[in-house]
PDB file of N, CA and C in Angstrom:
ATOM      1  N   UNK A   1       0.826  -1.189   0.000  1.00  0.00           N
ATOM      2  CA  UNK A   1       0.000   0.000   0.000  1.00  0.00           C
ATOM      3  C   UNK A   1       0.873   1.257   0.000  1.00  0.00           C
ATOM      4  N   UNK A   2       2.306   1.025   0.619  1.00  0.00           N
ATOM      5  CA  UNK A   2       2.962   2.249   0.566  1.00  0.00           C
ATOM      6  C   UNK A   2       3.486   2.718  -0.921  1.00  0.00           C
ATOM      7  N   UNK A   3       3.837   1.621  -1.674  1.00  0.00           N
ATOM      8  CA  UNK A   3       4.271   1.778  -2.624  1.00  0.00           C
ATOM      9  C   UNK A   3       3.518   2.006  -3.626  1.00  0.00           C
ATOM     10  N   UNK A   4       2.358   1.700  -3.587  1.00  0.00           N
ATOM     11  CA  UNK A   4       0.416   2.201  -4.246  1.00  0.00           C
ATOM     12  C   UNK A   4       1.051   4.014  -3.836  1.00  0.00           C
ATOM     13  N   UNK A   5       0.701   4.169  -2.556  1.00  0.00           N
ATOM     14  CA  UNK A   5       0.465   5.947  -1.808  1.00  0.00           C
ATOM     15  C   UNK A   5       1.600   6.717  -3.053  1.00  0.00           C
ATOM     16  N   UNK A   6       2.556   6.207  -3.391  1.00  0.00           N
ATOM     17  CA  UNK A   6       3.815   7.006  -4.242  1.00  0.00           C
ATOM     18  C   UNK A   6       3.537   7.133  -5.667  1.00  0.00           C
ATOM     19  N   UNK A   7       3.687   5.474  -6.142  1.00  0.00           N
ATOM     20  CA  UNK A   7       3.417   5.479  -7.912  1.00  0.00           C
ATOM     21  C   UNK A   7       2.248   5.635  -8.024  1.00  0.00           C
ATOM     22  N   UNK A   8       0.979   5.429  -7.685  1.00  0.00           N
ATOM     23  CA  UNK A   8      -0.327   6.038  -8.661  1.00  0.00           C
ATOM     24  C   UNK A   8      -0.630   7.195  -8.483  1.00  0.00           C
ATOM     25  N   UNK A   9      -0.758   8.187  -7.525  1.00  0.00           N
ATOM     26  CA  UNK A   9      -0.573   9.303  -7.562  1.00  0.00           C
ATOM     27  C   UNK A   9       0.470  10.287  -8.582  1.00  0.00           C
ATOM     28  N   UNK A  10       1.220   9.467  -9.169  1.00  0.00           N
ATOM     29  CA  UNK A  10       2.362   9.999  -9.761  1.00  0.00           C
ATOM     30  C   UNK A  10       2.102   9.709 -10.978  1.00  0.00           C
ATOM     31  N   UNK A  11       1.320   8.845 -11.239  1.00  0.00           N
ATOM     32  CA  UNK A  11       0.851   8.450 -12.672  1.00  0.00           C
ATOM     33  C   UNK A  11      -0.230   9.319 -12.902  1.00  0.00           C
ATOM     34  N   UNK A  12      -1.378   9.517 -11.840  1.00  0.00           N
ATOM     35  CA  UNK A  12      -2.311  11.089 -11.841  1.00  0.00           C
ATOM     36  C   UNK A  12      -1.272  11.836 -12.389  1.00  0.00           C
ATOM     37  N   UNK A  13      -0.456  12.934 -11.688  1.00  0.00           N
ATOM     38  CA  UNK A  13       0.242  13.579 -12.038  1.00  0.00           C
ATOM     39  C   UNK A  13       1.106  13.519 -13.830  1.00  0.00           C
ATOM     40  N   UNK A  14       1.516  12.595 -13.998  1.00  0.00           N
ATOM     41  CA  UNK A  14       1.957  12.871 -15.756  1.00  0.00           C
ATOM     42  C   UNK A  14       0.328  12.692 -16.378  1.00  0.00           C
ATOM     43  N   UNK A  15      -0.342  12.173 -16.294  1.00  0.00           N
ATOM     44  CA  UNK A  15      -1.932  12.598 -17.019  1.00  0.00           C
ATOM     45  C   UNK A  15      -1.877  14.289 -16.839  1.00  0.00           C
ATOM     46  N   UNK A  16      -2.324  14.913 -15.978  1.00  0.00           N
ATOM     47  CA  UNK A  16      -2.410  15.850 -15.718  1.00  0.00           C
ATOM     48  C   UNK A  16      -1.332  16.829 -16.330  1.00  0.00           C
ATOM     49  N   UNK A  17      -0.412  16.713 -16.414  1.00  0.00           N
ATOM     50  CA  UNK A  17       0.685  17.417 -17.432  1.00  0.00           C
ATOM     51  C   UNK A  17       0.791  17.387 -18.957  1.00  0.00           C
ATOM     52  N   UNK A  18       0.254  16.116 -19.290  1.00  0.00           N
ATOM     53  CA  UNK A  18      -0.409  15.781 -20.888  1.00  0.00           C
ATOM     54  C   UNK A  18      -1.633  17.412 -20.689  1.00  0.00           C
ATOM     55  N   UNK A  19      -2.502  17.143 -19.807  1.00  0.00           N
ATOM     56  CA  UNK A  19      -3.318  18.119 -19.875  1.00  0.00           C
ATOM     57  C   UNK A  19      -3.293  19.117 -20.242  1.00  0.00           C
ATOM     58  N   UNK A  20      -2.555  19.659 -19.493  1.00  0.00           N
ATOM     59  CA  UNK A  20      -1.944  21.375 -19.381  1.00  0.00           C
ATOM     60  C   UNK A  20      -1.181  21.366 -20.464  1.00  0.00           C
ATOM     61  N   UNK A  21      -0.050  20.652 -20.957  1.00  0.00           N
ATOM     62  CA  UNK A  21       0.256  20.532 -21.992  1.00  0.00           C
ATOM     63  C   UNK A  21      -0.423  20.517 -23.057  1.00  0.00           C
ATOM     64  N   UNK A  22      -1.512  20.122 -23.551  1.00  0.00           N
ATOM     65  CA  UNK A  22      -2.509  20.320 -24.256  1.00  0.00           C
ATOM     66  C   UNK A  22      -3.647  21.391 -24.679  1.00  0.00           C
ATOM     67  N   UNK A  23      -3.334  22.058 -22.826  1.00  0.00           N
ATOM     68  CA  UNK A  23      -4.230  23.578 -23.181  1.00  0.00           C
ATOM     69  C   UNK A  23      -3.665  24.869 -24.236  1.00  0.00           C
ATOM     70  N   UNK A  24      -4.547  25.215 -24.671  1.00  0.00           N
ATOM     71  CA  UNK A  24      -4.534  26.675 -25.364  1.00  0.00           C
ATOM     72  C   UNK A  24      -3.372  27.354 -24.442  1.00  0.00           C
ATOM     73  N   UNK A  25      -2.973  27.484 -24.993  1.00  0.00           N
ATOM     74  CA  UNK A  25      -1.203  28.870 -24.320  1.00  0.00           C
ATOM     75  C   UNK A  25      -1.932  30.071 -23.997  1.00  0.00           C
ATOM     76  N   UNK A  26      -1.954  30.819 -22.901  1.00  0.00           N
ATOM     77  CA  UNK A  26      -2.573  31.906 -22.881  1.00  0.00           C
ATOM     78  C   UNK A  26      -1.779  32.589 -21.369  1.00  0.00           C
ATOM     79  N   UNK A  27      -1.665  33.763 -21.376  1.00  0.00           N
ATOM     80  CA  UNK A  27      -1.038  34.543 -20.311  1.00  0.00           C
ATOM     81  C   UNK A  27      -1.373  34.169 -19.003  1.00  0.00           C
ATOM     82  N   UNK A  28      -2.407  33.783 -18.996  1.00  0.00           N
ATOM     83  CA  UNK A  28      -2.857  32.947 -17.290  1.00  0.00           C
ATOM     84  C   UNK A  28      -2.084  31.294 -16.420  1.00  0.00           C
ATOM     85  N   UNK A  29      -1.407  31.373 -15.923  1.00  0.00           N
ATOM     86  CA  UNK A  29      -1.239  30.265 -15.408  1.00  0.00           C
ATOM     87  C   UNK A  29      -2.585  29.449 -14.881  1.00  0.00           C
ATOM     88  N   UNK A  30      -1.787  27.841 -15.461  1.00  0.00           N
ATOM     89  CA  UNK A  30      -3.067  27.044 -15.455  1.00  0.00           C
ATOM     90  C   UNK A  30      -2.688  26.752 -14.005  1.00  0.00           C
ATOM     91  N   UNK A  31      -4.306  26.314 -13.783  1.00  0.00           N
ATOM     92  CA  UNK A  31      -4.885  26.055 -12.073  1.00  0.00           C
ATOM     93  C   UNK A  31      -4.045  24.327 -11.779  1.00  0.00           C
ATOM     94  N   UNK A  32      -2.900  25.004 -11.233  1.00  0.00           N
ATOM     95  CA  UNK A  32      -2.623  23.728 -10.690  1.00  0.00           C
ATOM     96  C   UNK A  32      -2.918  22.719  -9.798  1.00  0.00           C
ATOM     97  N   UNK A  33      -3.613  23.677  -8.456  1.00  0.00           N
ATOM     98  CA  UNK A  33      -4.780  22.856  -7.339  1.00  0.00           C
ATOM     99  C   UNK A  33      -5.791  22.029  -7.830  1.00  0.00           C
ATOM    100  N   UNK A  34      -6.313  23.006  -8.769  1.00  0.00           N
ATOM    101  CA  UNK A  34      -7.348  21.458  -9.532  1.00  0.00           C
ATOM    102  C   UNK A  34      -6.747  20.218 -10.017  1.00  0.00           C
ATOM    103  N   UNK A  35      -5.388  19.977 -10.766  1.00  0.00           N
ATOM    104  CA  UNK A  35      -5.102  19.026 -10.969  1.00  0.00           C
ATOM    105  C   UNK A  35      -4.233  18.475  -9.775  1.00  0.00           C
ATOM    106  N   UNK A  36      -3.965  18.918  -9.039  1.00  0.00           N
ATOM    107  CA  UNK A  36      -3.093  18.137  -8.116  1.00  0.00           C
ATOM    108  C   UNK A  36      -4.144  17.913  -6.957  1.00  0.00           C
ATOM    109  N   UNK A  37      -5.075  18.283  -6.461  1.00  0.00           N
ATOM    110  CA  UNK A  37      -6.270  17.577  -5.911  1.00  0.00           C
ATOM    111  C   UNK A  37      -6.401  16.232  -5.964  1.00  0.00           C
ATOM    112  N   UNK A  38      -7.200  15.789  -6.746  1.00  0.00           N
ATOM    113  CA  UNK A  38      -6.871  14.315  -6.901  1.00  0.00           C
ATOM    114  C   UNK A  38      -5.874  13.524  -6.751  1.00  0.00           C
ATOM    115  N   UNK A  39      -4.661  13.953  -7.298  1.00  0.00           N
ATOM    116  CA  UNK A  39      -4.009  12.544  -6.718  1.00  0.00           C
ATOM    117  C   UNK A  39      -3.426  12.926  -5.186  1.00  0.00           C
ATOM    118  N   UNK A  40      -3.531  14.184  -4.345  1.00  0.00           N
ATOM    119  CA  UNK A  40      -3.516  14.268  -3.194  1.00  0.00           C
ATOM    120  C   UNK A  40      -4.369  13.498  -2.349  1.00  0.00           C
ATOM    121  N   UNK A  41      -5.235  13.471  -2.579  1.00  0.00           N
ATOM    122  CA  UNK A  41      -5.944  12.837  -1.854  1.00  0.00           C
ATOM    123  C   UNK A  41      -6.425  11.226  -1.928  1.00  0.00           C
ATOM    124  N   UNK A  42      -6.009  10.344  -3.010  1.00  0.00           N
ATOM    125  CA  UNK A  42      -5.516   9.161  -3.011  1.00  0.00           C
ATOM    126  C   UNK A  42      -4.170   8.974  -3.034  1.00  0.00           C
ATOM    127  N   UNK A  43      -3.030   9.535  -2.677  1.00  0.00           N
ATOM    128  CA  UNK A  43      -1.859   9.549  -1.856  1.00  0.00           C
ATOM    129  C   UNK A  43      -2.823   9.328   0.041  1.00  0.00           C
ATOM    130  N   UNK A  44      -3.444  10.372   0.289  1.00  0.00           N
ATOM    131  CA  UNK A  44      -3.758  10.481   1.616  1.00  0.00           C
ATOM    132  C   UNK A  44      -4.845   9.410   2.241  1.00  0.00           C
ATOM    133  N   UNK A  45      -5.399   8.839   0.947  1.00  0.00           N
ATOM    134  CA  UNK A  45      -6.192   7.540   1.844  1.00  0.00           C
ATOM    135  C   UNK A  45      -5.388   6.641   2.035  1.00  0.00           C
ATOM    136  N   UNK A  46      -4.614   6.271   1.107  1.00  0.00           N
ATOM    137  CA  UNK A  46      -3.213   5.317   0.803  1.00  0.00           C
ATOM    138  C   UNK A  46      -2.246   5.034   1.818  1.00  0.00           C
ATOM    139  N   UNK A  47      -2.703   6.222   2.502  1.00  0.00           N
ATOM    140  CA  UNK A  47      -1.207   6.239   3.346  1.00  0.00           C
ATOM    141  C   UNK A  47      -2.126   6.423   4.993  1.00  0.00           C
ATOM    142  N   UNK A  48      -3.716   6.815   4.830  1.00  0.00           N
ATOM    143  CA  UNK A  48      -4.178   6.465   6.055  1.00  0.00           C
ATOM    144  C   UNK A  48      -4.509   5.087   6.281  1.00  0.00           C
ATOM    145  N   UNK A  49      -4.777   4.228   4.540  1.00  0.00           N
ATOM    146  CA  UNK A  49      -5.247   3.316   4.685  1.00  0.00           C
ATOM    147  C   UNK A  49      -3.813   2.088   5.194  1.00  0.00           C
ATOM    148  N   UNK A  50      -2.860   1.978   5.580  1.00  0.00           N
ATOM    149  CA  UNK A  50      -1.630   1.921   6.618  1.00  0.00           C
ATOM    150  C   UNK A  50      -2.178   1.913   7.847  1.00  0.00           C
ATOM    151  N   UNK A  51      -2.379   2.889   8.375  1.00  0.00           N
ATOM    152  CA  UNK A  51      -2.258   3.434   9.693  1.00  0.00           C
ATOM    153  C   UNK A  51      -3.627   2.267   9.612  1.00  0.00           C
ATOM    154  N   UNK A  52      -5.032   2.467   8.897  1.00  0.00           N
ATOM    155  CA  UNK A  52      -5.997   1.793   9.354  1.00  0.00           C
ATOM    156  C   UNK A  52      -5.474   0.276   9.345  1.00  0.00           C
ATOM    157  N   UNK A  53      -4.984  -0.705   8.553  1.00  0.00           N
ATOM    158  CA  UNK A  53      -4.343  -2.151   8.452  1.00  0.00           C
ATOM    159  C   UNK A  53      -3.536  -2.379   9.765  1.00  0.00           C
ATOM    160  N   UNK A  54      -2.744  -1.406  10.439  1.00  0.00           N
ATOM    161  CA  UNK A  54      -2.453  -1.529  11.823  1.00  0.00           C
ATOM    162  C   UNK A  54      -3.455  -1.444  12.864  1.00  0.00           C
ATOM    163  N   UNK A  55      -4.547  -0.459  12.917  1.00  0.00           N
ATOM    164  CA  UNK A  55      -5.326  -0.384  13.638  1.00  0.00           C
ATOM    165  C   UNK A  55      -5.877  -2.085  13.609  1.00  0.00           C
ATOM    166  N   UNK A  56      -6.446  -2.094  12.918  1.00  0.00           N
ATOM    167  CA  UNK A  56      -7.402  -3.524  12.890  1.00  0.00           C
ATOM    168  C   UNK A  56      -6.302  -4.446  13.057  1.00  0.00           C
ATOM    169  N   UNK A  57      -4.924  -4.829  12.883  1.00  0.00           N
ATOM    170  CA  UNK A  57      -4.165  -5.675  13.431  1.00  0.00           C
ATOM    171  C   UNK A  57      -4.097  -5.516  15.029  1.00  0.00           C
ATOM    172  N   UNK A  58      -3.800  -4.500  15.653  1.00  0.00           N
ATOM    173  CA  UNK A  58      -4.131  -4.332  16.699  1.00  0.00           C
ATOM    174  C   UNK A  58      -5.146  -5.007  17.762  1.00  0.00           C
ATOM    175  N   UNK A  59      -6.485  -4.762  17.336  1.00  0.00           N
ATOM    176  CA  UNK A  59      -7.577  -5.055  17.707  1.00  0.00           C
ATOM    177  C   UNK A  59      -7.668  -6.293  17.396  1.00  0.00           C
ATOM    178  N   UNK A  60      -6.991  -6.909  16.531  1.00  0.00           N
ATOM    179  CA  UNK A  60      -7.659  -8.558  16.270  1.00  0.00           C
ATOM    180  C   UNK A  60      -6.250  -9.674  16.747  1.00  0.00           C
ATOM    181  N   UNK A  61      -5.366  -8.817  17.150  1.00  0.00           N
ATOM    182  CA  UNK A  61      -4.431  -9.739  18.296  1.00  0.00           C
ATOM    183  C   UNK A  61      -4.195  -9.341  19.504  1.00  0.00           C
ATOM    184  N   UNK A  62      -3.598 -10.130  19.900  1.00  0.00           N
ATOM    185  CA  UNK A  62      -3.285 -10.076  21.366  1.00  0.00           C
ATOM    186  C   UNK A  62      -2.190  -9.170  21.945  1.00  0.00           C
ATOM    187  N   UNK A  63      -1.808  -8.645  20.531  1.00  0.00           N
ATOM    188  CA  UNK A  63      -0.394  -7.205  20.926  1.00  0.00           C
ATOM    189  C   UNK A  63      -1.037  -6.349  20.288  1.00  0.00           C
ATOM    190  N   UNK A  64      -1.836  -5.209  20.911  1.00  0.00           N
ATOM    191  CA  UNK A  64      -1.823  -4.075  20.937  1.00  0.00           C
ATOM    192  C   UNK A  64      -1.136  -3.252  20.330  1.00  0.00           C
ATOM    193  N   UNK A  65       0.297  -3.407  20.612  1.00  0.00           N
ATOM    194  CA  UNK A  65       1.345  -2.626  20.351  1.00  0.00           C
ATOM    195  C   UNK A  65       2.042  -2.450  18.981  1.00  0.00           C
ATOM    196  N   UNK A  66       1.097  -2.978  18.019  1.00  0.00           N
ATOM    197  CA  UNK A  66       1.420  -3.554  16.705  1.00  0.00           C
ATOM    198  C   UNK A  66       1.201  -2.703  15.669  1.00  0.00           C
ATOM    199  N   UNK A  67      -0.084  -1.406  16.041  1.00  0.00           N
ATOM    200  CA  UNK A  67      -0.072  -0.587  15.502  1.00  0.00           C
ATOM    201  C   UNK A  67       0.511   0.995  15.639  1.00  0.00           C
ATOM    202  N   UNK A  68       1.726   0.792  16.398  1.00  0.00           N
ATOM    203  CA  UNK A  68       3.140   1.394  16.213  1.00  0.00           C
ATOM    204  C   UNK A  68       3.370   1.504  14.838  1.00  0.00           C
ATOM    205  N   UNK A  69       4.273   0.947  14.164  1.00  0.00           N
ATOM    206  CA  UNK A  69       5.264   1.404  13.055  1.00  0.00           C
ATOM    207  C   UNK A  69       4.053   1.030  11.432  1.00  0.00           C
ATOM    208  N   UNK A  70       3.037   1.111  11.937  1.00  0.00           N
ATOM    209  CA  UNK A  70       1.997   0.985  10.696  1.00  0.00           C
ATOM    210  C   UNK A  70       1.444   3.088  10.987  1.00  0.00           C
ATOM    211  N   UNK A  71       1.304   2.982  12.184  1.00  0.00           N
ATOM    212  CA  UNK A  71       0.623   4.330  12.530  1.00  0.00           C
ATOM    213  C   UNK A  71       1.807   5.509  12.202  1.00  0.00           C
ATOM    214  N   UNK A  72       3.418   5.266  12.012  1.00  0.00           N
ATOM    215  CA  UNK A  72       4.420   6.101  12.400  1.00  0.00           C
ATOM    216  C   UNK A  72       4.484   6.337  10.878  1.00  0.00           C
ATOM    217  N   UNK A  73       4.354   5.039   9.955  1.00  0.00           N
ATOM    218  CA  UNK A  73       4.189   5.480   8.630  1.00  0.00           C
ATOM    219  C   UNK A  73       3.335   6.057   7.627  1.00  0.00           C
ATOM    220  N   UNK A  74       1.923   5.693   7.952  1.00  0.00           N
ATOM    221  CA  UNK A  74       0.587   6.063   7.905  1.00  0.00           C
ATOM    222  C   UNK A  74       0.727   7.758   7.936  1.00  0.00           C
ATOM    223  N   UNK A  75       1.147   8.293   9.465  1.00  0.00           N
ATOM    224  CA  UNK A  75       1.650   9.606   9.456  1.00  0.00           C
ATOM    225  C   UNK A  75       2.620  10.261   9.052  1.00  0.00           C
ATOM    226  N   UNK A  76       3.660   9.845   8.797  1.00  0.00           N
ATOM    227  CA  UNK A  76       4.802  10.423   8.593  1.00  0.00           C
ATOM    228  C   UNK A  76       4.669  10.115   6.982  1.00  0.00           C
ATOM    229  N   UNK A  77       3.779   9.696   6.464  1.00  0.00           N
ATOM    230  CA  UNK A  77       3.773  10.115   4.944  1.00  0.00           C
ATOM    231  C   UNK A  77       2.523  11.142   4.707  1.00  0.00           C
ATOM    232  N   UNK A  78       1.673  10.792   5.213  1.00  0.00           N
ATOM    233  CA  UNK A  78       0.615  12.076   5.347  1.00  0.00           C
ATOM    234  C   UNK A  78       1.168  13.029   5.556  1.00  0.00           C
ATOM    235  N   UNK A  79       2.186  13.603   6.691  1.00  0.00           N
ATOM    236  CA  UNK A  79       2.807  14.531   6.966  1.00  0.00           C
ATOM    237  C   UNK A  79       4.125  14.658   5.718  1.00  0.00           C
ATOM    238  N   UNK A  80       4.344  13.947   5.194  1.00  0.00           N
ATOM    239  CA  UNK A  80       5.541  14.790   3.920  1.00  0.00           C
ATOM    240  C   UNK A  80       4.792  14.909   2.539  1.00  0.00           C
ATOM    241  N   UNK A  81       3.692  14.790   2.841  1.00  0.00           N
ATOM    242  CA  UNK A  81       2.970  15.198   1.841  1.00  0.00           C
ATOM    243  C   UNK A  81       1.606  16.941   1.781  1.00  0.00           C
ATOM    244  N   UNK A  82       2.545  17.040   2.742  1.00  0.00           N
ATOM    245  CA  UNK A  82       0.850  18.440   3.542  1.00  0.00           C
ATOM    246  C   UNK A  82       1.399  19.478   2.130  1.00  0.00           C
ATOM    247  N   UNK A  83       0.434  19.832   1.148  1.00  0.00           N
ATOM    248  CA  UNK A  83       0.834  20.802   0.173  1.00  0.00           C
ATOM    249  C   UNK A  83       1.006  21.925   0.841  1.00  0.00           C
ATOM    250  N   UNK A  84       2.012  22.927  -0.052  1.00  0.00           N
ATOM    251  CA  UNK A  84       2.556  24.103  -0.095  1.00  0.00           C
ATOM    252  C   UNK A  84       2.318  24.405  -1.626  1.00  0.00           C
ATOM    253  N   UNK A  85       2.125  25.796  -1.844  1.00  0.00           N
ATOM    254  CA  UNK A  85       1.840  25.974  -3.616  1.00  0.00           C
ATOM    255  C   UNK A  85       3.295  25.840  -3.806  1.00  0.00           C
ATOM    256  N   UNK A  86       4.417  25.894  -3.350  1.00  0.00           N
ATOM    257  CA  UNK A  86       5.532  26.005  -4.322  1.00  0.00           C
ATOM    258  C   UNK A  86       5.724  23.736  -4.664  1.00  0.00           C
ATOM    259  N   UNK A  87       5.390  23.741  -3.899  1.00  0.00           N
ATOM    260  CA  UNK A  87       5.114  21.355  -4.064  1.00  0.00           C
ATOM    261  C   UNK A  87       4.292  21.490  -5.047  1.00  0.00           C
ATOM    262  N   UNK A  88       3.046  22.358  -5.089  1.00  0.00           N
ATOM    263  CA  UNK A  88       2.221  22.170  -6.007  1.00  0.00           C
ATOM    264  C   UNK A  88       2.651  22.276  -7.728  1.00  0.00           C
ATOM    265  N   UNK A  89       3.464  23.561  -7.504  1.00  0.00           N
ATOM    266  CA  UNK A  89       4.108  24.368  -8.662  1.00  0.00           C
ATOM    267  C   UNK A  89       4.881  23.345  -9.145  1.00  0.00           C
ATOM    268  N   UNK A  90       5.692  22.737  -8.393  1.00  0.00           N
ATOM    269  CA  UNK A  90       6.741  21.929  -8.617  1.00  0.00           C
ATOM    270  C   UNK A  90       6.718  20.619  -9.631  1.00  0.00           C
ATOM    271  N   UNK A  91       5.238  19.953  -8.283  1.00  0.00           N
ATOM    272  CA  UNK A  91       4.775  18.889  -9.475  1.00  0.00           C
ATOM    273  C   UNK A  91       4.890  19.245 -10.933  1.00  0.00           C
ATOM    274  N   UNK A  92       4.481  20.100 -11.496  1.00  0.00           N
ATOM    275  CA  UNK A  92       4.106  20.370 -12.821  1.00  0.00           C
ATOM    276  C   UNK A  92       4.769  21.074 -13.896  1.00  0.00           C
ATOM    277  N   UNK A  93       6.176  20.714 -13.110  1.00  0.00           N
ATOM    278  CA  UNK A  93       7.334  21.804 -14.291  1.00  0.00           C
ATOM    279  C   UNK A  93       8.244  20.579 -14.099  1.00  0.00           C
ATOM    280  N   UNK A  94       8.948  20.962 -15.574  1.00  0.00           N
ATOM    281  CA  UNK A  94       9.139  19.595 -16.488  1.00  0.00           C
ATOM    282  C   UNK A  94      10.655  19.704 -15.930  1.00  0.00           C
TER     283      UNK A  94
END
């Protein structure tokens, strides 16, 4: 699943550059939040859906303590992923 949270989101992303690449040229910079939306946010189930596969390991054994390093990754990729417009910008220049 971690390795899902990285490459398909990233495969969103070159679609999305075909896109813009494809638009009419015009003095306005194209809306990059709209295209980077989406694969933000299947990066972010991806990487909660982690943290949740520990949770329920947790609960369905007898160590508790199991959803440690499912929860540390779960977050700590959610967290290197929190957008900034210049991450946003970034995605999308060649």
């Amino acid at each position: 699943v971690v390795l899902a949270a990285i490459v398909v989101p990233k495969m969103f992303i070159e679609v999305a550059k075909k896109k813009i690449q494809a638009e009419p040229v015009t003095d306005a910079e194209p809306n990059y939040i709209a295209y980077y939306m989406v694969p933000w946010i299947v990066r972010m189930a991806l990487f909660e859906a982690v943290t949740l596969f520990g949770f329920v390991l947790a609960i369905t054994t007898p160590a508790p303590i199991a959803i440690i390093p499912f929860g540390i990754v779960g977050l700590l990729g959610q967290a290197a992923q929190f957008p900034t417009e210049q991450k946003i910008r970034n995605q999308f220049r060649a």
